[in-house]
Protein backbone atom coordinates (compact mmCIF):
# COMPACT_ATOMS: atom_id res chain seq x y z
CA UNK A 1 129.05 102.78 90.49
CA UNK A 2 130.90 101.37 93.49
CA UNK A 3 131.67 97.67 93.75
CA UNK A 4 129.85 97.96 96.77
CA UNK A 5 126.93 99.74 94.78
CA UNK A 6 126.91 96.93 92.43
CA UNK A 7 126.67 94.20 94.86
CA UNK A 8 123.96 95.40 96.68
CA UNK A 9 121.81 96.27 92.92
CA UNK A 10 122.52 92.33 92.56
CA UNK A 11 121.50 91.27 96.47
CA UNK A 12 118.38 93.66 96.12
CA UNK A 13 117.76 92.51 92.16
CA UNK A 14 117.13 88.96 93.65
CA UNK A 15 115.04 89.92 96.88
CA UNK A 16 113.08 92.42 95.20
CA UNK A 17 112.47 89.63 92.10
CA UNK A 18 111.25 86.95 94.58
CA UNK A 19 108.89 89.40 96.02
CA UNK A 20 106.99 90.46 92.76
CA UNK A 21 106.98 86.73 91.49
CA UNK A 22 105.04 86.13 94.53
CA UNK A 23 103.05 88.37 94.31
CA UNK A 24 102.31 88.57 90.99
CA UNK A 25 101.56 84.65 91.15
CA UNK A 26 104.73 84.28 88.16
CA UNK A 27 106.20 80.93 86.91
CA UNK A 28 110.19 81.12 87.59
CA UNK A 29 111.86 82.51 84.95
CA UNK A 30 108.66 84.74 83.36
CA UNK A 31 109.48 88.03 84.84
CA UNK A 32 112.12 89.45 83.13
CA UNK A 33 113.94 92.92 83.72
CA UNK A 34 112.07 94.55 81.56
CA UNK A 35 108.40 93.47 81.22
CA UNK A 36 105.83 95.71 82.11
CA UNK A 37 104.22 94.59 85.17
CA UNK A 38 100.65 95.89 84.19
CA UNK A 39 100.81 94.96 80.08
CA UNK A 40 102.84 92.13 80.19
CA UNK A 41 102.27 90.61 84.04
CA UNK A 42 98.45 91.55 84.04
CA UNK A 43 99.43 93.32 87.27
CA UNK A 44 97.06 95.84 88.92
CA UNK A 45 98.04 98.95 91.03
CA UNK A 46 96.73 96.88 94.13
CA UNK A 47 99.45 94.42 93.33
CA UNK A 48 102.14 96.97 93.21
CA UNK A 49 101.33 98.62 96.27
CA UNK A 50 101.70 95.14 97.87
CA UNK A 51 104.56 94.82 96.66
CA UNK A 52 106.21 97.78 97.75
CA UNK A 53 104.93 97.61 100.97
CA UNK A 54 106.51 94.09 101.53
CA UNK A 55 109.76 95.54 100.09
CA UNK A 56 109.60 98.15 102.48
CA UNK A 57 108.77 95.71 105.44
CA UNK A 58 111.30 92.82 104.27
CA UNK A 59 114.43 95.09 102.84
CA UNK A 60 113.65 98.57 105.29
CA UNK A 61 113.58 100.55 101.91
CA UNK A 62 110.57 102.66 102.19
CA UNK A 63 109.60 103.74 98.64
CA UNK A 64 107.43 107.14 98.17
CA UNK A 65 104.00 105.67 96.27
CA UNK A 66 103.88 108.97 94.30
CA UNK A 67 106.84 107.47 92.09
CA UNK A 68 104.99 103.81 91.50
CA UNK A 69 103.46 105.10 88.39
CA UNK A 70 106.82 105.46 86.84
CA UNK A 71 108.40 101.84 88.82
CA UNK A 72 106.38 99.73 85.65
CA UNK A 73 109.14 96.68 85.33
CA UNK A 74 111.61 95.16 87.85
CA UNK A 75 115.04 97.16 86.37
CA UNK A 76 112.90 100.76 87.46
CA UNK A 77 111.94 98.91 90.66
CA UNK A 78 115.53 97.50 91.75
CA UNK A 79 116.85 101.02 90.83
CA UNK A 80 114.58 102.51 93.16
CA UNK A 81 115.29 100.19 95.83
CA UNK A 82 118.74 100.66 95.31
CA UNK A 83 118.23 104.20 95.00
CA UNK A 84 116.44 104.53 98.76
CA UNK A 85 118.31 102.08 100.09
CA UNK A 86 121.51 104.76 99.60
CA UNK A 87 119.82 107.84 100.89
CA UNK A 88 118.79 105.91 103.88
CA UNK A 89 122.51 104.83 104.63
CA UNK A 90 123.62 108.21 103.66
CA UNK A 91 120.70 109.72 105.30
């Protein structure tokens, strides 16, 4: 990973945070990288699509919602925003 890589996994880890705290109604500091958003978060699928719809409308990272079965806790969900976020630069 690029310095540059790893600054914008930290920008995006804090944006993308904020956004499923909110909507996932969470007390500061009771998500945690890797709590399941459904088990531990009593999430729904509803939830996560909001959720990645506001990331895509806040950050411009457009997410495909075949994959948010497998984003189930914020580390897989920061990847993938950091993941899209690249291929759209690259693009």
């Amino acid at each position: 990973m690029t310095q540059q890589t790893v600054n914008a996994a930290v920008d995006y880890h804090a944006q993308v945070s904020q956004i499923v705290n909110e909507e996932l109604e969470l007390e500061d500091g009771e998500l945690t990288d890797s709590g399941h958003f459904i088990d531990d978060y009593d999430s729904d699928s509803l939830s996560l699509i909001t959720v990645v719809s506001r990331i895509e409308k806040e950050l411009g990272v457009a997410i495909p919602k075949t994959e948010l079965g497998e984003l189930f806790n914020l580390r897989l969900l920061v990847d993938a925003v950091v993941q899209y976020a690249k291929e759209r630069v690259d693009g």
